[in-house]
C-alpha atoms as a PDB file:
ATOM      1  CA  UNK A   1       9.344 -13.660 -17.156  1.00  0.00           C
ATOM      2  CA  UNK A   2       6.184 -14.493 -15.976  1.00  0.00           C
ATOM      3  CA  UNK A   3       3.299 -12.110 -15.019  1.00  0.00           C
ATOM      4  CA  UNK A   4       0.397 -12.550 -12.318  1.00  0.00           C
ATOM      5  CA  UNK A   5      -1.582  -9.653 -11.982  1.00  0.00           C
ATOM      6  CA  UNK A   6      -3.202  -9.891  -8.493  1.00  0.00           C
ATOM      7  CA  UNK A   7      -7.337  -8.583  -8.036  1.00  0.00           C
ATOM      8  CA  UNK A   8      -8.466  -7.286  -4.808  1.00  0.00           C
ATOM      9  CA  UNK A   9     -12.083  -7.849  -6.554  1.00  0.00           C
ATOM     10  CA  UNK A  10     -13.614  -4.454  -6.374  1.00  0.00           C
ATOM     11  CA  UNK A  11     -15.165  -3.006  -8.546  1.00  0.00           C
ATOM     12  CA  UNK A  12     -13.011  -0.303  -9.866  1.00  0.00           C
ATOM     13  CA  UNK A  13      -9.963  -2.705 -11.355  1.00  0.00           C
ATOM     14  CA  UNK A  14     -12.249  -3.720 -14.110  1.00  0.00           C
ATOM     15  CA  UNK A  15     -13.385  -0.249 -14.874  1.00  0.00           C
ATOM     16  CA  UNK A  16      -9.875   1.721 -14.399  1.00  0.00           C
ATOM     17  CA  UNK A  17      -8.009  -1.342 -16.208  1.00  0.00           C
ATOM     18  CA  UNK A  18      -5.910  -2.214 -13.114  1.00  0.00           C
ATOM     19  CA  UNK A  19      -4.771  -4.161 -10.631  1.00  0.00           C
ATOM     20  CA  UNK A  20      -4.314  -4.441  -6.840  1.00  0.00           C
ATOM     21  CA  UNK A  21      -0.407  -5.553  -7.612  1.00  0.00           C
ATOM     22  CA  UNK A  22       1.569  -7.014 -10.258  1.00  0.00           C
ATOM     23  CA  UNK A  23       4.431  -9.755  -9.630  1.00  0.00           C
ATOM     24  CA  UNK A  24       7.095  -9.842 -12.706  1.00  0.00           C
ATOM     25  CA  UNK A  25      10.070 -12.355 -11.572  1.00  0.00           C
ATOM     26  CA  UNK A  26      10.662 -11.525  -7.781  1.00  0.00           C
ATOM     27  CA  UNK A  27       9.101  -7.900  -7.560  1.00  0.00           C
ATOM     28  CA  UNK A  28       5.628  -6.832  -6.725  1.00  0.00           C
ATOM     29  CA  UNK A  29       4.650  -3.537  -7.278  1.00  0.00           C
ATOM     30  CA  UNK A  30       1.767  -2.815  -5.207  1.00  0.00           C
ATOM     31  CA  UNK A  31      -0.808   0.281  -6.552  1.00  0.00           C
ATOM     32  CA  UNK A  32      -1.951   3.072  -4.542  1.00  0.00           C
ATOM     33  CA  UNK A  33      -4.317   1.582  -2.152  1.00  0.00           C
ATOM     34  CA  UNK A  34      -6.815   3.759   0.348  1.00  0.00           C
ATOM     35  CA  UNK A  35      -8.274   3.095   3.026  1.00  0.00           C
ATOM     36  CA  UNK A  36     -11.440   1.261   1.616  1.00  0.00           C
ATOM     37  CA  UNK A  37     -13.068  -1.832   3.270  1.00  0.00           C
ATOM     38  CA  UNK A  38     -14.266  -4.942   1.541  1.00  0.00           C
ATOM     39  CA  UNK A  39     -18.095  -2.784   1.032  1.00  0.00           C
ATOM     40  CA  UNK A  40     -16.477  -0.134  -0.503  1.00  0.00           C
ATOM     41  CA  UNK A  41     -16.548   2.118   2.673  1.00  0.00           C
ATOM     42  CA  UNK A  42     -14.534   4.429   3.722  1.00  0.00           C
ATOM     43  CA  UNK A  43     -11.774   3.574   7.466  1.00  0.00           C
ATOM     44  CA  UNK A  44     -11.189   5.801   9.796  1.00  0.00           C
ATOM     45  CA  UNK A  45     -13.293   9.400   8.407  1.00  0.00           C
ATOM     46  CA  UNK A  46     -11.213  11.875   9.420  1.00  0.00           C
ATOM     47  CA  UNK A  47      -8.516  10.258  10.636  1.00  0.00           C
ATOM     48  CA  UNK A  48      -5.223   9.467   9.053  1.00  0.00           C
ATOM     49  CA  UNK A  49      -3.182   7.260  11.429  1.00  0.00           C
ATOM     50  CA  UNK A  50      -5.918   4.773  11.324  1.00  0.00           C
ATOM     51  CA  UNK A  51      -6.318   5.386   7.648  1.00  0.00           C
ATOM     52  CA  UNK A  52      -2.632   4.799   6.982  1.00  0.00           C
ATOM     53  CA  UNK A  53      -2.882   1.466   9.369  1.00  0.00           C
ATOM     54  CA  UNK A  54      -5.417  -0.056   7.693  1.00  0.00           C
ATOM     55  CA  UNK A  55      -4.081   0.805   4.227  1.00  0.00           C
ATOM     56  CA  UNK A  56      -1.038  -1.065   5.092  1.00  0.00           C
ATOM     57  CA  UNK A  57      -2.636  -4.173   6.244  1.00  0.00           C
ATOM     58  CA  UNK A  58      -4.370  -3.915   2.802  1.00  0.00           C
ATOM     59  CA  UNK A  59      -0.970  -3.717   0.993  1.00  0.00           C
ATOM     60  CA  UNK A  60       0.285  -6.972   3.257  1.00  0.00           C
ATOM     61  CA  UNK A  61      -2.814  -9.052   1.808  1.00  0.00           C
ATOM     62  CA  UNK A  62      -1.669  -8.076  -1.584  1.00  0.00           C
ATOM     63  CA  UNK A  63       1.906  -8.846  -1.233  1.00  0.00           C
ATOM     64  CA  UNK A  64       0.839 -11.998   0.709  1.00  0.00           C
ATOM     65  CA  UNK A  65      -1.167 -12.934  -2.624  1.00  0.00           C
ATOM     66  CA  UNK A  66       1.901 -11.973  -4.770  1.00  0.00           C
ATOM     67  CA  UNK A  67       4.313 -14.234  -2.633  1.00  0.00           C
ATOM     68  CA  UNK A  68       6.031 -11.602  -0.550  1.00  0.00           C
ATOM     69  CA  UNK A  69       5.594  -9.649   2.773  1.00  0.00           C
ATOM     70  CA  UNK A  70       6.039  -5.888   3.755  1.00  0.00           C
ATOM     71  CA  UNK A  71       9.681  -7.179   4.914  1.00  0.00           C
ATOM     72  CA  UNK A  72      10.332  -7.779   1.544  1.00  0.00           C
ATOM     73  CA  UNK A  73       8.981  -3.531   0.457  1.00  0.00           C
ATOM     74  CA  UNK A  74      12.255  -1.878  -0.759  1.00  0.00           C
ATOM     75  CA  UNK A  75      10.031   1.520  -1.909  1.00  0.00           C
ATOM     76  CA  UNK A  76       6.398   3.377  -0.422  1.00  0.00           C
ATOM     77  CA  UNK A  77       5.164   6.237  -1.690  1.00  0.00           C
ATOM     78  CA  UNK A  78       2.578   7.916   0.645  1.00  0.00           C
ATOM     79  CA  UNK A  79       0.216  10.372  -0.474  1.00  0.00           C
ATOM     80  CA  UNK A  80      -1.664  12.750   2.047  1.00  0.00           C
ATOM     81  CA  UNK A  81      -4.014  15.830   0.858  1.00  0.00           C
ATOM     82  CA  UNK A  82      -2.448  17.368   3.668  1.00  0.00           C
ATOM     83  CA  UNK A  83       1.622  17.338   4.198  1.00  0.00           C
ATOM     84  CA  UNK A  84       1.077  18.997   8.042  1.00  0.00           C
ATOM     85  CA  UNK A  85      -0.618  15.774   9.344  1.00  0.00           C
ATOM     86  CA  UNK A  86       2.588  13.617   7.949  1.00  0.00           C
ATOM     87  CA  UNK A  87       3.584  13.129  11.586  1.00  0.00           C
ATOM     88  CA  UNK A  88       0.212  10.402  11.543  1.00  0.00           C
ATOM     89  CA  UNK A  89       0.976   8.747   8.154  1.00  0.00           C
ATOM     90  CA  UNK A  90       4.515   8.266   9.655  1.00  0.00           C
ATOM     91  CA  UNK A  91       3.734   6.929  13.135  1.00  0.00           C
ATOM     92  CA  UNK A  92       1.655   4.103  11.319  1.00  0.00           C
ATOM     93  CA  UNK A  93       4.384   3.372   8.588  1.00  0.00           C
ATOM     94  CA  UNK A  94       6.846   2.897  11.329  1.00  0.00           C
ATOM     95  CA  UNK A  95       5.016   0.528  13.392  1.00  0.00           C
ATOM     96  CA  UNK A  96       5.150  -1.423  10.195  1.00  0.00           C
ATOM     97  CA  UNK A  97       8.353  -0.744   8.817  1.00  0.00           C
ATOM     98  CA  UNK A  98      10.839   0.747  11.719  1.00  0.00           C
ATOM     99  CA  UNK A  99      13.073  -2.648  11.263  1.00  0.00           C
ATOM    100  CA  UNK A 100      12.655  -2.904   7.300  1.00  0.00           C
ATOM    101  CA  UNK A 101      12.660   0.944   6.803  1.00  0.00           C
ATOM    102  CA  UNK A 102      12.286   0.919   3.074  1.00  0.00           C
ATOM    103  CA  UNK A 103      12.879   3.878   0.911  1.00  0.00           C
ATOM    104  CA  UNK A 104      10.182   6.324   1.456  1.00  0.00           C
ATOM    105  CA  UNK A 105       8.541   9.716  -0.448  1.00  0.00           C
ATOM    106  CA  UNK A 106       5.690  11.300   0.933  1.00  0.00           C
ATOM    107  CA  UNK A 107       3.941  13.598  -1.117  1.00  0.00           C
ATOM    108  CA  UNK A 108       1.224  16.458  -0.462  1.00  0.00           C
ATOM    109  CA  UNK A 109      -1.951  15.988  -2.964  1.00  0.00           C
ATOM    110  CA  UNK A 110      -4.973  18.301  -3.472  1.00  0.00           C
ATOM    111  CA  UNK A 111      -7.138  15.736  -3.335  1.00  0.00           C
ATOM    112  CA  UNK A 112      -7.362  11.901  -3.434  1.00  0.00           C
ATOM    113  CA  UNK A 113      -9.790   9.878  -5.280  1.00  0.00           C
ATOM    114  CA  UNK A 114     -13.168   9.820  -2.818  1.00  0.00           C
ATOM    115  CA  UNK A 115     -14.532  11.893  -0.696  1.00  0.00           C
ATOM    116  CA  UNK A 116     -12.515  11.835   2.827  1.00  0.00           C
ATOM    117  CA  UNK A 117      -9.342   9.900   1.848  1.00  0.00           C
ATOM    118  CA  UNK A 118      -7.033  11.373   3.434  1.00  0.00           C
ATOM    119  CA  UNK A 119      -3.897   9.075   2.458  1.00  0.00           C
ATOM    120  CA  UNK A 120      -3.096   7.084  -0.568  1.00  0.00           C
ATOM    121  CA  UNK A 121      -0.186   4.844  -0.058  1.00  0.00           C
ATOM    122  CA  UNK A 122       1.609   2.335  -2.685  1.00  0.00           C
ATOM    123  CA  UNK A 123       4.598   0.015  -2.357  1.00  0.00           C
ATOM    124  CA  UNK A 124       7.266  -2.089  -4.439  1.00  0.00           C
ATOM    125  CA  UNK A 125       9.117  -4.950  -3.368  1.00  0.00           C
ATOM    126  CA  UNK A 126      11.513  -7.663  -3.826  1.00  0.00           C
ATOM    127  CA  UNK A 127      10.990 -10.655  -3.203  1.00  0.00           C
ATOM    128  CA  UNK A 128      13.605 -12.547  -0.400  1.00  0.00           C
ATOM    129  CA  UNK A 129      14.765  -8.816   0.582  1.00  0.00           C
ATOM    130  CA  UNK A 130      13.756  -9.452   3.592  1.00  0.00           C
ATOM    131  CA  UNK A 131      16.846 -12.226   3.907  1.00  0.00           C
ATOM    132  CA  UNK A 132      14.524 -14.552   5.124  1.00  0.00           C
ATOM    133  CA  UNK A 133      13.838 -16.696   1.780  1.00  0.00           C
ATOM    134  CA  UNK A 134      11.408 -16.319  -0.551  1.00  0.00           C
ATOM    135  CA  UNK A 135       9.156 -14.596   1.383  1.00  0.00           C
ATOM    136  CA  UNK A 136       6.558 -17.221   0.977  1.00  0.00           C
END
């Protein structure tokens, strides 16, 4: 099977050795993605509905790039340095995913990468799960 390993361009996938997803065949595993714009700055200080939100646009663009779509996520795994705010991270994954409602884990962290991220979130999917072709 073929690989295509998918760059977002920043900086830190050359220096970690990573990238923003990986397509093998018809899935596309999607890394853990936070709420960082295109300058490197930190969305929504403080804040992580709008975190979360603009995290999973993010992850869209990536599976977009990969071929898929977030109807095609099967799996997310969101990560939030703290577990009593999960009602935020969930409002925001359900405006995405309330019709597709992949399988989920949400896990309490001690702390995230940067200062002020709040949520990490990551995703795997199949491509065509949706049912609506290739997802293309």
């Amino acid at each position: 099977m073929q690989r295509q390993n998918i760059a977002s361009g920043t900086v830190w996938e050359g220096i970690a050795g990573y990238s923003r997803a990986v397509r093998v065949g018809g899935l596309v595993f999607v890394s853990g993605t936070t709420a960082t714009d295109e300058q490197g700055r930190l969305v929504g200080p403080g804040d992580v509905y709008v975190q979360t939100a603009y995290i999973l646009r993010k992850i869209g663009a990536a599976l977009e790039a990969a071929g898929a779509t977030l109807a095609d996520v099967v799996r997310t795994r969101i990560y939030l340095t703290d577990a009593t705010r999960w009602e935020e991270a969930a409002r925001a994954h359900a405006e995405v995913f309330s019709a597709i409602r992949p399988a989920n884990t949400l896990i309490e962290v001690s702390r995230l990468v940067g200062d002020g991220y709040l949520v990490e979130v990551e995703a795997d999917a199949v491509i065509g799960a949706s049912g609506q072709g290739s997802g293309v």
